[in-house]
N, C-alpha and C. Protein backbone atom coordinates (compact mmCIF):
# COMPACT_ATOMS: atom_id res chain seq x y z
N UNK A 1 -18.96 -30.83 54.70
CA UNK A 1 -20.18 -31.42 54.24
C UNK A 1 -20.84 -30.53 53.20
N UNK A 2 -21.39 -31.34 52.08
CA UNK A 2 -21.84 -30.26 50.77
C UNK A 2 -23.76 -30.28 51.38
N UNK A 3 -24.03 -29.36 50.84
CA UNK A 3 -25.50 -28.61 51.15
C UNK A 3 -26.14 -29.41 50.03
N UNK A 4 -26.64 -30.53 50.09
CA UNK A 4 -27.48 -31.32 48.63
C UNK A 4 -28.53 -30.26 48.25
N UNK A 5 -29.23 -28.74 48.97
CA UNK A 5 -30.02 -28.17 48.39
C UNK A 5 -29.81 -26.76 47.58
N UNK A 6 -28.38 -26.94 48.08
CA UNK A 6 -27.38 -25.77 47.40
C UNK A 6 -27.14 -26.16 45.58
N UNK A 7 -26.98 -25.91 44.38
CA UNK A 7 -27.15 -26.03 43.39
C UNK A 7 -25.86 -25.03 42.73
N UNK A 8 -25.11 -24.66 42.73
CA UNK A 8 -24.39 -23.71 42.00
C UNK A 8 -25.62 -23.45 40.57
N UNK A 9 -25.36 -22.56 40.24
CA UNK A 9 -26.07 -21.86 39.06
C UNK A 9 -25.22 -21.98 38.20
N UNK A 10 -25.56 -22.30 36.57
CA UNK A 10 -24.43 -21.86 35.64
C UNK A 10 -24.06 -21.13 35.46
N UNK A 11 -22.79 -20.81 35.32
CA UNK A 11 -22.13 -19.75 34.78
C UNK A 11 -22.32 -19.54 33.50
N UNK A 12 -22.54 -17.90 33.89
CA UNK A 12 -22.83 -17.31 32.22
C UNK A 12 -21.37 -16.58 31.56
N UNK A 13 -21.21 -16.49 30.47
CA UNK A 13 -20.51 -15.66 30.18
C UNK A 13 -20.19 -14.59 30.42
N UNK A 14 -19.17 -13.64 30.15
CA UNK A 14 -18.90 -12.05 30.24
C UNK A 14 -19.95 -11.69 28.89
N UNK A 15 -20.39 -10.75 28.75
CA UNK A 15 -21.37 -9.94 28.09
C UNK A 15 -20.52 -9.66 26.74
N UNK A 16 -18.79 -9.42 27.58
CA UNK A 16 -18.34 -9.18 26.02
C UNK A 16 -17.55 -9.67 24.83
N UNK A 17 -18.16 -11.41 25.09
CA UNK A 17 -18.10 -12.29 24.19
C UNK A 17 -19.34 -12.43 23.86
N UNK A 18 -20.83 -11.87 23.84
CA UNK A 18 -21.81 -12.11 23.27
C UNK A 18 -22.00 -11.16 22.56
N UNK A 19 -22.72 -11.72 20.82
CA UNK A 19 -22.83 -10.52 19.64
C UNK A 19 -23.77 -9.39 20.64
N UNK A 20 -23.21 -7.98 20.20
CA UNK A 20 -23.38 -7.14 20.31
C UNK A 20 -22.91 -5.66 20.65
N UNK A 21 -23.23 -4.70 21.12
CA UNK A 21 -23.00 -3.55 21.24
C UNK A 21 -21.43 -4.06 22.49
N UNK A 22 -21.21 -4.47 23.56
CA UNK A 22 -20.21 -4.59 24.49
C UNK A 22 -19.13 -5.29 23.30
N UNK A 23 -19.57 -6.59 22.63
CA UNK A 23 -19.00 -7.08 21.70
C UNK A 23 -17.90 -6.51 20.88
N UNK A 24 -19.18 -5.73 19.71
CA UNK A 24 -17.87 -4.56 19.26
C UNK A 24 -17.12 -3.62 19.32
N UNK A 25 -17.43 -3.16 20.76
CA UNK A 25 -16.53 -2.38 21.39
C UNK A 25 -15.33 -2.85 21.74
N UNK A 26 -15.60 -4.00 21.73
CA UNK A 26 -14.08 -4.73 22.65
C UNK A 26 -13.29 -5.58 21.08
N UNK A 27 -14.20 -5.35 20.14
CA UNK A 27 -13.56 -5.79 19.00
C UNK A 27 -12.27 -4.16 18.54
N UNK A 28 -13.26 -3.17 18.45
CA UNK A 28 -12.59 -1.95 18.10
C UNK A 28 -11.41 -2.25 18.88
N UNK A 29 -11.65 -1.76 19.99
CA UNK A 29 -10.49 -1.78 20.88
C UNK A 29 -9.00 -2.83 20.61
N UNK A 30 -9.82 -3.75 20.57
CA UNK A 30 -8.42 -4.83 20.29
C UNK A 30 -7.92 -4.40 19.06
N UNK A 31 -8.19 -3.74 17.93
CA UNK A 31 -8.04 -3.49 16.77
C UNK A 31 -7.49 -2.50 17.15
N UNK A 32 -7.33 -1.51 17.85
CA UNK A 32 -6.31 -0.22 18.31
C UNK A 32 -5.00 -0.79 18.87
N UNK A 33 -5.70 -1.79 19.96
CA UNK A 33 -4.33 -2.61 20.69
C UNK A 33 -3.84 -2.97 19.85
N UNK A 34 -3.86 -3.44 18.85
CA UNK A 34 -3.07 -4.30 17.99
C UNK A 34 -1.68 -3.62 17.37
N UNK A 35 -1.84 -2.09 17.20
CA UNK A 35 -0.04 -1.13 17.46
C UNK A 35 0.43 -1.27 17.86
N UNK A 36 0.04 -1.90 19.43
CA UNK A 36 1.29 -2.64 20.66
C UNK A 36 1.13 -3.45 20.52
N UNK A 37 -0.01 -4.24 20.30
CA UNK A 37 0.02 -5.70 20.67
C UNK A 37 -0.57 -6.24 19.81
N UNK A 38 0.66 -6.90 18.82
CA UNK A 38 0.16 -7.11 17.46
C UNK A 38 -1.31 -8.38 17.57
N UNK A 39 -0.99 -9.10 18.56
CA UNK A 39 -2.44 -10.49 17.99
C UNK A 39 -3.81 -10.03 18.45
N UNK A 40 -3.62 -8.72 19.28
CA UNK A 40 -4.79 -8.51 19.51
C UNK A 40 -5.64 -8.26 18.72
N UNK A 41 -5.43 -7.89 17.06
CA UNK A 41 -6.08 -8.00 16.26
C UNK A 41 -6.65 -8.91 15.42
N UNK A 42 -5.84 -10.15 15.64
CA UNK A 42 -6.45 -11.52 15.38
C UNK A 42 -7.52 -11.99 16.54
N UNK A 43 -7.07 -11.44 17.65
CA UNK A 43 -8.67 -12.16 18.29
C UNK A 43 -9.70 -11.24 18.01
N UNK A 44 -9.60 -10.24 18.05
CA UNK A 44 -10.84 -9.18 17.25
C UNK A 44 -11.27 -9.46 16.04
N UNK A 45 -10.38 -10.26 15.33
CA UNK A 45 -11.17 -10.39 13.99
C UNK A 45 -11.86 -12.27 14.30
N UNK A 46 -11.33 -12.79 14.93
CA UNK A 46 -12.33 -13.97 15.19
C UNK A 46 -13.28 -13.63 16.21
N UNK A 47 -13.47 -12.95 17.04
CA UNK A 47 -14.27 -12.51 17.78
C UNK A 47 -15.76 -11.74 16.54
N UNK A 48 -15.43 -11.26 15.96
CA UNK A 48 -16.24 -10.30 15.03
C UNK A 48 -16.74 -11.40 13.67
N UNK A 49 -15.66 -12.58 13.36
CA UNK A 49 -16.26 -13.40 12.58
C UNK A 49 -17.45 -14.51 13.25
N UNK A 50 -17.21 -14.86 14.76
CA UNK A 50 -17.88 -15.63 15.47
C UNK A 50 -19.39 -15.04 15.78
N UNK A 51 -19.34 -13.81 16.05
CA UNK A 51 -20.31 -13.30 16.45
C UNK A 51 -21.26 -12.90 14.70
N UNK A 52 -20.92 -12.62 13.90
CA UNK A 52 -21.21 -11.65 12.85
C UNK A 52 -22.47 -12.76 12.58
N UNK A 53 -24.04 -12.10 11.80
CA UNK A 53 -24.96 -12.78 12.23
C UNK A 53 -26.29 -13.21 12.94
N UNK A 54 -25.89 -12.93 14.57
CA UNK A 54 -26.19 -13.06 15.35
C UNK A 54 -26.95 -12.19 16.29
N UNK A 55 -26.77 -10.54 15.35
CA UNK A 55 -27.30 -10.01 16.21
C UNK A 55 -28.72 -8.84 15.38
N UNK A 56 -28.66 -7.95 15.73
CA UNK A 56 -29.79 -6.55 14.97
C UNK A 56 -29.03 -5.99 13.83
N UNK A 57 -29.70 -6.33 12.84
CA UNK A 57 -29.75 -5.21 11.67
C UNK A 57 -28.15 -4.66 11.40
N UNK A 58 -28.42 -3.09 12.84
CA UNK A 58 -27.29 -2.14 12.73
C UNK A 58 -26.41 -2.34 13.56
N UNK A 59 -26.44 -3.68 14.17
CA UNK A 59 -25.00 -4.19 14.75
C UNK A 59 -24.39 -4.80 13.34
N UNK A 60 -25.08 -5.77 12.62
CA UNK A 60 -24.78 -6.38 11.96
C UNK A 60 -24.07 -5.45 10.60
N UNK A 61 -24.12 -4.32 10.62
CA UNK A 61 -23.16 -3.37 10.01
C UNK A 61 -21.87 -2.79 10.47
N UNK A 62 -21.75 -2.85 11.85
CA UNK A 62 -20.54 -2.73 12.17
C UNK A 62 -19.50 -4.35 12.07
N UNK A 63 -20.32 -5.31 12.19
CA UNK A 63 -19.54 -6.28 12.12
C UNK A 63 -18.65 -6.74 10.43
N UNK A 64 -19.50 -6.33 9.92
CA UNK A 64 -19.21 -6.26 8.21
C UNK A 64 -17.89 -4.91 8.23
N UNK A 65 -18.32 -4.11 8.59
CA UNK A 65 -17.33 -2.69 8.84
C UNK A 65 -15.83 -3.15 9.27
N UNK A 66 -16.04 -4.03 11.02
CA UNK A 66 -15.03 -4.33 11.22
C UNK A 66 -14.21 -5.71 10.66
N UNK A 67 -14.94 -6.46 10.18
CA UNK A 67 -14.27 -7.46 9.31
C UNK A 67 -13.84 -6.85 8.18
N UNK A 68 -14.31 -6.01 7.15
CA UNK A 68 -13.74 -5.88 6.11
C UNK A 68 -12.66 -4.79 6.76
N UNK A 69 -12.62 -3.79 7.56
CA UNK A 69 -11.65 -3.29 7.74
C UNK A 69 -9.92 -3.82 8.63
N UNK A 70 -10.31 -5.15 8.81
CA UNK A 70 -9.18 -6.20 9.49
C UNK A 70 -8.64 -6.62 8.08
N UNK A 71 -9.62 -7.14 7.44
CA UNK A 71 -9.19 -7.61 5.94
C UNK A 71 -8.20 -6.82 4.86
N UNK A 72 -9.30 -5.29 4.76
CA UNK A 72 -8.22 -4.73 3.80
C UNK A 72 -7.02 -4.27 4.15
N UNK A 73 -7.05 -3.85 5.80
CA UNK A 73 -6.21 -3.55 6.62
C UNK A 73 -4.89 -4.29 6.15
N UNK A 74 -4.98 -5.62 6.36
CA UNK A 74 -4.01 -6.62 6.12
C UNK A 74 -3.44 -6.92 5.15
N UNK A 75 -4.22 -6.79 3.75
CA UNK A 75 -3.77 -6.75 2.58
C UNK A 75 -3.06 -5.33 2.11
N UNK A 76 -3.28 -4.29 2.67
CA UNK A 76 -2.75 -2.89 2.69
C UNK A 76 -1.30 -2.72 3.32
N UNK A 77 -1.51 -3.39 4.43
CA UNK A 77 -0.11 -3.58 5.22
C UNK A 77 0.82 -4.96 4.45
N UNK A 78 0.31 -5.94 3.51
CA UNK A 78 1.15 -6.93 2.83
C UNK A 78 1.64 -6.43 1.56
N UNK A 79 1.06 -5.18 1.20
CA UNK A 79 1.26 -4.54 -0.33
C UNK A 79 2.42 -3.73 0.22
N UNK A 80 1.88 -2.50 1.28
CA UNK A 80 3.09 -1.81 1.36
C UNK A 80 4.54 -2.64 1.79
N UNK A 81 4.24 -3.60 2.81
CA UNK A 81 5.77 -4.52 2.71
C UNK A 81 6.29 -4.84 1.26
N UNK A 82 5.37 -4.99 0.59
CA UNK A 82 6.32 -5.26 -1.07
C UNK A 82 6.47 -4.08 -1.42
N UNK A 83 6.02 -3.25 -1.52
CA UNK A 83 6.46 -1.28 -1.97
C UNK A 83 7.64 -0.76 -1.59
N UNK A 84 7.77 -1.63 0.01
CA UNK A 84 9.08 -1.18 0.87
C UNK A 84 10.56 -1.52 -0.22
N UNK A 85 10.02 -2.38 -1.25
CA UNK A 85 11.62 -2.69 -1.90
C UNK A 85 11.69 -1.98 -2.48
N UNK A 86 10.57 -1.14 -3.34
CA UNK A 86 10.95 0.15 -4.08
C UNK A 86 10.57 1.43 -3.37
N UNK A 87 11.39 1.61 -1.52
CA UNK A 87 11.22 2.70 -1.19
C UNK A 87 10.30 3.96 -0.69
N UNK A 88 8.81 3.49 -1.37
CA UNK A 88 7.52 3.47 -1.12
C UNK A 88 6.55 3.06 0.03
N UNK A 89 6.96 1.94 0.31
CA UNK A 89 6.51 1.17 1.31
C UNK A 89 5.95 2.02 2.88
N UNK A 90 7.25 2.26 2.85
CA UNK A 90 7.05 3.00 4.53
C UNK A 90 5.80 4.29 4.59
N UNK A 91 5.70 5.02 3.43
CA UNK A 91 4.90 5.98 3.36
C UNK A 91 3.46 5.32 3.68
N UNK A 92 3.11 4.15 2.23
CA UNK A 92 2.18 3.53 2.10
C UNK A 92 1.97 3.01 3.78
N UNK A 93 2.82 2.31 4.52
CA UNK A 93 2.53 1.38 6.00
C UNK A 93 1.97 2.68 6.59
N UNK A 94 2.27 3.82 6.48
CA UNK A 94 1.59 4.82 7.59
C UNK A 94 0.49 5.29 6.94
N UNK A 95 0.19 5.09 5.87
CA UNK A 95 -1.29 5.53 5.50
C UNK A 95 -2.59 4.39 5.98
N UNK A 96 -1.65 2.69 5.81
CA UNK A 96 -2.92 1.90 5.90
C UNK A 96 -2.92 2.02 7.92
N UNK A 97 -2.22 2.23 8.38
CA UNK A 97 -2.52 2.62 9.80
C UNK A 97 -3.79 3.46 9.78
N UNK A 98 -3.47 4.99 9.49
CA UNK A 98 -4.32 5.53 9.89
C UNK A 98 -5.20 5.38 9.48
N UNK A 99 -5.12 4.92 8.07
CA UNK A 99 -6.78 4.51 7.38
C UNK A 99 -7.72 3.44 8.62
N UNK A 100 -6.69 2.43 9.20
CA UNK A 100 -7.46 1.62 10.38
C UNK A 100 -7.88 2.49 11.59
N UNK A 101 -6.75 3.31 11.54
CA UNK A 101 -7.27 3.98 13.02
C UNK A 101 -8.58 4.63 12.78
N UNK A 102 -8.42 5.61 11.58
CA UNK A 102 -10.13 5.98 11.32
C UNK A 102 -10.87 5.49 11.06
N UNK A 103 -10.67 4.45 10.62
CA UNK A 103 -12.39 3.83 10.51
C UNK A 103 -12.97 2.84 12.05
N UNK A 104 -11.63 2.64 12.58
CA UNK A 104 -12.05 2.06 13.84
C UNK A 104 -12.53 3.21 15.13
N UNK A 105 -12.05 4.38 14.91
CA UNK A 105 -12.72 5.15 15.74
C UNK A 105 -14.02 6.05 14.95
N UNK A 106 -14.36 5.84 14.13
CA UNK A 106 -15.84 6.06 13.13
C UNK A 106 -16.61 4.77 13.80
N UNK A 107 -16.19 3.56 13.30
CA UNK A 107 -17.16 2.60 14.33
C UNK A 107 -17.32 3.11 15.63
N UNK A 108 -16.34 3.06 16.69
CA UNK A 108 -16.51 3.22 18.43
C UNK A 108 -17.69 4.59 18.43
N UNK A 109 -17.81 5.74 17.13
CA UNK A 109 -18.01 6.86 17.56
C UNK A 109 -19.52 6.75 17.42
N UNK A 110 -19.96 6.03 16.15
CA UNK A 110 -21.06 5.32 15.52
C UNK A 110 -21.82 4.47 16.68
N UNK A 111 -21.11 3.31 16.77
CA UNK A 111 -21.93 2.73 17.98
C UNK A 111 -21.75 2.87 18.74
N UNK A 112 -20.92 4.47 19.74
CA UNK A 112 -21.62 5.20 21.25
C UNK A 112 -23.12 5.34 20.58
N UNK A 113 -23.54 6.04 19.37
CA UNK A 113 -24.26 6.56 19.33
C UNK A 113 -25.56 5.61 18.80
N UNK A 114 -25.12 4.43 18.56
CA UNK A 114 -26.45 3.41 18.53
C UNK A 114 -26.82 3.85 17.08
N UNK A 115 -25.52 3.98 16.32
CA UNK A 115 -26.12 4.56 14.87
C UNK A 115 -25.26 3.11 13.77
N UNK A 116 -25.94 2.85 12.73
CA UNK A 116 -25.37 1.75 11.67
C UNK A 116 -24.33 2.51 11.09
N UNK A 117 -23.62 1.56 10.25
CA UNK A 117 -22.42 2.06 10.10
C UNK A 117 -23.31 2.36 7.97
N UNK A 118 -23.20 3.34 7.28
CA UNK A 118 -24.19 3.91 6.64
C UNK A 118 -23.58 3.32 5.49
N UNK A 119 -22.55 3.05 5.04
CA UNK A 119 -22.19 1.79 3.59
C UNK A 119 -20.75 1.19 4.57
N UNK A 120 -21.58 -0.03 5.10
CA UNK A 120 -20.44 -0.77 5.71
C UNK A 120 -19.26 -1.89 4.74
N UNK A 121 -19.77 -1.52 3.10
CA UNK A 121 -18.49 -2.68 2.34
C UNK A 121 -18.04 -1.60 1.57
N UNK A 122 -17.81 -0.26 2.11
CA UNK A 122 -17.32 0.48 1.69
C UNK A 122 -15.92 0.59 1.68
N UNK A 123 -14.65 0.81 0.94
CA UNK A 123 -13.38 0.68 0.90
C UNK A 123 -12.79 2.01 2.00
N UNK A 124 -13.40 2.83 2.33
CA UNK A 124 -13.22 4.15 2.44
C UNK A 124 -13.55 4.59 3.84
N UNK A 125 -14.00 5.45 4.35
CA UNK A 125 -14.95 5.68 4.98
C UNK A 125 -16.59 5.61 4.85
């Protein structure tokens, strides 16, 4: 027999599908996973396009940070595959890695610290 004064409550989401600080943490992260596990960086980058927007100021700099760094990321890793025919390539694929790995652990290190990311359409650091 159901309780007619019983009501289930809606269910809310996990925290870390809503824009913000849990948000892009779990964006970074998937963007690390993505060495093993290559799509995890496609849901981090729709995760980060869905949310981007939505939230304060100096969130809204890491989200620019981590979108453009999925972006150039990708075009860095489609250049060096064409470099690879003249031999080049492989050098170039391990530079645009680490170039991702650092700027994705500059974000995680940035927002432990509740700090904006300081020229987020920057190519660079």
């Amino acid at each position: 027999m159901s309780n007619p004064e019983h009501t289930p409550e809606p269910r809310q989401t996990d925290r870390w599908l809503e824009p913000g600080k849990t948000n892009l943490q779990v964006i970074y992260i998937l963007y690390l996973a993505s060495f093993v596990i290559g799509i995890s960086g496609i849901v981090g980058i729709v995760l980060a396009h869905l949310n981007r927007g939505k939230s304060e100021p100096w969130l809204e700099s890491h989200y620019t940070w981590a979108i453009r760094t999925f972006w150039l990321g990708l075009l860095g890793a489609l250049v060096s595959g064409l470099l690879m025919l003249v031999l080049v390539g492989m050098l170039t694929m391990v530079l645009v890695g680490l170039w991702i790995i650092v700027r994705t652990i500059v974000g995680l290190q940035k927002l432990g610290r509740n700090e904006p990311i300081d020229n987020p359409q920057s190519w660079l650091l």
